[in-house]
Protein backbone atom coordinates (compact mmCIF):
# COMPACT_ATOMS: atom_id res chain seq x y z
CA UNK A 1 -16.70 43.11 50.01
CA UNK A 2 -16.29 39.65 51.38
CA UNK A 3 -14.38 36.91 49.78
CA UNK A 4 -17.36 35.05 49.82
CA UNK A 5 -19.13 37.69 47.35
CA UNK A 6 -16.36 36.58 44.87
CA UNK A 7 -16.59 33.29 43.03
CA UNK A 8 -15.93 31.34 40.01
CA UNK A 9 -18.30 29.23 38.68
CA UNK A 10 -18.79 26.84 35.70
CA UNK A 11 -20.80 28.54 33.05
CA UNK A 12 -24.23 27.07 31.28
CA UNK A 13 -26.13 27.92 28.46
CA UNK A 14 -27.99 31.07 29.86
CA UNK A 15 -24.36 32.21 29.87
CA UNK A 16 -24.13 32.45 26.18
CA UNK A 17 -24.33 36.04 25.52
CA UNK A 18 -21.55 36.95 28.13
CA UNK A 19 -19.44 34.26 26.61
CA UNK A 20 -20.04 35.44 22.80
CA UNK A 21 -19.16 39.08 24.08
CA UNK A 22 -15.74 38.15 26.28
CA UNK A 23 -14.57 35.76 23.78
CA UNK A 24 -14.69 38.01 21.21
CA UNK A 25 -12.84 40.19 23.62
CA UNK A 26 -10.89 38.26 24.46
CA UNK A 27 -10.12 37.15 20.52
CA UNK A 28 -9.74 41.05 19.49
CA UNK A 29 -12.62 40.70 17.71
CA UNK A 30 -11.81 38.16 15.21
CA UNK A 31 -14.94 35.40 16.57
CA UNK A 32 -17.11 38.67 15.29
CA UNK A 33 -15.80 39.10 12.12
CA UNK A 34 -16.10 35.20 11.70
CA UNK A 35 -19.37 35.22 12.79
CA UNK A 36 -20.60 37.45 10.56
CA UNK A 37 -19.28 35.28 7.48
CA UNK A 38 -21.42 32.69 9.06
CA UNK A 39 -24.23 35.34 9.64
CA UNK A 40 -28.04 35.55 7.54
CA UNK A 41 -28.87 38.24 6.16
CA UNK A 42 -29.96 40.39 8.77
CA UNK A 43 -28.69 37.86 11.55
CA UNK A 44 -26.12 39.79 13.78
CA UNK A 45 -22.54 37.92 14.30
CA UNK A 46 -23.08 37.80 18.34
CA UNK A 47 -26.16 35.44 17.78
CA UNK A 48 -23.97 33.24 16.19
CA UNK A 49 -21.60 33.27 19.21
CA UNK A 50 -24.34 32.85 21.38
CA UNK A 51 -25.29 29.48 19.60
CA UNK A 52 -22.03 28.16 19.62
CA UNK A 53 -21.47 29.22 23.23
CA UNK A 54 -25.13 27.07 24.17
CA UNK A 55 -23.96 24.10 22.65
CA UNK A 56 -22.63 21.03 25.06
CA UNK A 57 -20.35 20.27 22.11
CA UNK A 58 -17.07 22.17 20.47
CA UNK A 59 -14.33 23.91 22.22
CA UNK A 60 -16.15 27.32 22.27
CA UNK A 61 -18.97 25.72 24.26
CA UNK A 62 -19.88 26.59 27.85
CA UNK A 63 -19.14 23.07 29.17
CA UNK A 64 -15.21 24.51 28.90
CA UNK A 65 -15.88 27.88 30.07
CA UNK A 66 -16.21 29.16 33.56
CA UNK A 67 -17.46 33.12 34.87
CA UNK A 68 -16.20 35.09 37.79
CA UNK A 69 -18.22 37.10 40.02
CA UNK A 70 -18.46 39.55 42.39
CA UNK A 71 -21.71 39.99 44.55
CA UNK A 72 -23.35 37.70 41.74
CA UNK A 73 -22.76 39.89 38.65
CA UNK A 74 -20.40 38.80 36.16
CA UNK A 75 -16.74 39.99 36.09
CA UNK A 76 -15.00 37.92 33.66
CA UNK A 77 -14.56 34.38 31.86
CA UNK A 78 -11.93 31.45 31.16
CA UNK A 79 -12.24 29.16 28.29
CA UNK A 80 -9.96 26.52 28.29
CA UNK A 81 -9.40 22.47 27.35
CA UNK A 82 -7.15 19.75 26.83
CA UNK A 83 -5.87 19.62 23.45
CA UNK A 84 -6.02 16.27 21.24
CA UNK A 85 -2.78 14.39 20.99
CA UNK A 86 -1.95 13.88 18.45
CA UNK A 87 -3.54 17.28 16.74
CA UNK A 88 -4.60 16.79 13.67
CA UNK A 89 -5.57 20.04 11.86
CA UNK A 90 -6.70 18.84 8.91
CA UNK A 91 -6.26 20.37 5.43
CA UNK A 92 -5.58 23.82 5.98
CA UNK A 93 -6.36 25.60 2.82
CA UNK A 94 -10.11 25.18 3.96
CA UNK A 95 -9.73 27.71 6.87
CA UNK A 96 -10.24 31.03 6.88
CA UNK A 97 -6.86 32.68 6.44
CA UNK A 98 -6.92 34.92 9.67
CA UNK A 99 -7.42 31.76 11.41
CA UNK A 100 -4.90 29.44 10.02
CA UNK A 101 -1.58 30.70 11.78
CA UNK A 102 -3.99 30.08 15.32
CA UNK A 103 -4.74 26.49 14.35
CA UNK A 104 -0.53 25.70 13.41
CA UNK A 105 0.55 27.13 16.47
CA UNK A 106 -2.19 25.10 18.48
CA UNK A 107 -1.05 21.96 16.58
CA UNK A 108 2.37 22.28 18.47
CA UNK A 109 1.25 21.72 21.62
CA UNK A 110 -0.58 18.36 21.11
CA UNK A 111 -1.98 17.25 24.76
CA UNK A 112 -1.60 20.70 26.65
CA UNK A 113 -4.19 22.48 28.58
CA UNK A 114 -5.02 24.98 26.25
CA UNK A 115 -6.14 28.44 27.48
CA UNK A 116 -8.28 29.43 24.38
CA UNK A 117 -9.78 32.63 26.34
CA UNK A 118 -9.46 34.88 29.34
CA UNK A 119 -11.03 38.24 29.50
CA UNK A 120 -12.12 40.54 32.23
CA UNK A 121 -14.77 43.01 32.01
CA UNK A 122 -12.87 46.75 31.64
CA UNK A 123 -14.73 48.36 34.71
CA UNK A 124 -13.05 44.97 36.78
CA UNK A 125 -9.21 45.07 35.35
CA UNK A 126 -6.66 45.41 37.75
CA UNK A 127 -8.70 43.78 40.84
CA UNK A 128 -6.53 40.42 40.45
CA UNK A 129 -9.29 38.42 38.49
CA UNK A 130 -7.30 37.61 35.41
CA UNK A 131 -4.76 35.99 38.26
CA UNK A 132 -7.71 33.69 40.13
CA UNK A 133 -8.73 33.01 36.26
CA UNK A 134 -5.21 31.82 35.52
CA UNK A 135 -4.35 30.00 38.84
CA UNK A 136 -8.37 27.97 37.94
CA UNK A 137 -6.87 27.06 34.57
CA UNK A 138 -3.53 25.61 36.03
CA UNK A 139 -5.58 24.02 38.73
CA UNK A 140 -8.16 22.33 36.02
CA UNK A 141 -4.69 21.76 34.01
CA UNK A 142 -3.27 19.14 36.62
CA UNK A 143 -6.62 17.39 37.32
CA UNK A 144 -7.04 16.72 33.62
CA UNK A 145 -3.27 14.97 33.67
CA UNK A 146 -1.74 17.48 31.76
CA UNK A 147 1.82 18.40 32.06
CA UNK A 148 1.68 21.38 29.73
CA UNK A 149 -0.55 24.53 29.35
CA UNK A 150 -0.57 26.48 26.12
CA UNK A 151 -2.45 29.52 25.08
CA UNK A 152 -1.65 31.88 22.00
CA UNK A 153 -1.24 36.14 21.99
CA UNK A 154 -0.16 39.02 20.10
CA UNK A 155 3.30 40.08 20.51
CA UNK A 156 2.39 44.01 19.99
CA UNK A 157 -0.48 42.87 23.38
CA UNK A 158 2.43 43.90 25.69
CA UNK A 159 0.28 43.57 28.93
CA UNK A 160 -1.03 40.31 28.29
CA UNK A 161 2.48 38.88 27.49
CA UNK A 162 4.21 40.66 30.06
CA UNK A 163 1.52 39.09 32.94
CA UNK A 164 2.09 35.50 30.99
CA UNK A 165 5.76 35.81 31.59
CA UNK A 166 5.98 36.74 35.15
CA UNK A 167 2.96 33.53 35.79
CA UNK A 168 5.98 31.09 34.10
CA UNK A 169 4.68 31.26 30.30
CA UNK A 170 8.05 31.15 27.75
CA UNK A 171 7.47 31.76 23.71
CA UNK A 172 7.83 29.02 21.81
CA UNK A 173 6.96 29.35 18.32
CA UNK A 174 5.66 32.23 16.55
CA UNK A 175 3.27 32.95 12.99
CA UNK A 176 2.46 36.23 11.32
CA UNK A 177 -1.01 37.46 12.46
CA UNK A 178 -3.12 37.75 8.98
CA UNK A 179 -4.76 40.95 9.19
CA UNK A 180 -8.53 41.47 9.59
CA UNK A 181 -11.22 44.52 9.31
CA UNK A 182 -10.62 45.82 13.04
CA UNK A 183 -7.32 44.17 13.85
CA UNK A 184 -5.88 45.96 16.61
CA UNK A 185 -2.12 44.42 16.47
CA UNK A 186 0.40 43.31 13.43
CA UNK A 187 3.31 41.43 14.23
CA UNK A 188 2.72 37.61 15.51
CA UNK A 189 1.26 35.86 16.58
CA UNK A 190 3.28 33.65 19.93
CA UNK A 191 2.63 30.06 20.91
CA UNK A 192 3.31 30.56 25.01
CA UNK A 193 3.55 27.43 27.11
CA UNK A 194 4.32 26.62 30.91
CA UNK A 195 4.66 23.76 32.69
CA UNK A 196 1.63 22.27 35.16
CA UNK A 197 2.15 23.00 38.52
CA UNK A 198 2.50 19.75 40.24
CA UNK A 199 0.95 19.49 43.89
């Protein structure tokens, strides 16, 4: 397999269903269980992803996501964005309560490049795609001006914060993860943040 059969490419809408399914991956789940508060009756919680993921407005859109491949089928995703500075989050009583420790720790790093989502496909893990995934965010970090990336875990998701250390990520802050049907971790939840590369 040629390098050349392995790319990275900006999503679009007819990427919607692969972005509901990796960021709810990639979000253990809790974008489903949202969805389906959102849900009809008889709607299922990924078309709600799905129409959130089509629209050219919203951080979970596919203007801010992009999809690796190899030999033109899908491997994985980043979803990612500059953060408002200042970061207003608003009254937070009105948020779900699973979600409200996510939205105080992202309202610490006003102005980062935030790295809302990164998930590779199971049959593609350990082929170095979460890597290229992470080197395109710091790379789309610097050319939006940012000096700072962000990008929240689960302390008890050893892998994940053992690969964010050794790429430069340091904890920060940290919030009790609020428990939800399917949860797969307790613990915290940790702010991680590491400096844009510059050059």
């Amino acid at each position: 397999m040629h390098d050349t059969d392995r790319v990275i490419r900006k999503a679009t809408p007819a990427d919607a269903r692969l972005l509901a399914t990796l960021v709810d991956m990639a979000g253990e789940g809790i974008p489903a269980f949202l969805w389906g508060q959102q849900a009809a009756s008889g709607q299922a919680p990924l078309e709600i992803g799905m129409q959130r993921a089509a629209r050219a407005e919203g951080g979970f859109s596919h203007k801010n996501a992009w999809i690796a491949e190899k030999a033109r089928q899908a491997t994985g995703m980043l979803l990612g964005y500059a953060q408002p500075d200042p970061y207003e989050t608003g009254p937070l009583d009105v948020l779900p309560p699973v979600v409200r420790p996510l939205v105080e720790l992202e309202a610490l790093s006003p102005g980062s490049w935030y790295v809302n989502a990164i998930a590779v496909l199971p049959d593609h893990r350990g082929a170095g795609i979460g890597s290229r995934l992470m080197a395109l965010a710091q790379t789309m970090a610097g050319r939006s001006g940012c000096q700072e990336m962000s990008l929240i875990v689960a302390e008890q998701n050893h892998d994940a914060v053992a690969l964010y250390r050794r790429l430069g990520y340091s904890e920060v802050a940290r919030r009790p993860l609020v428990s939800y049907p399917g949860s797969r971790h307790g613990g915290d939840w940790l702010l991680m943040v590491c400096p844009v590369a510059i050059g």
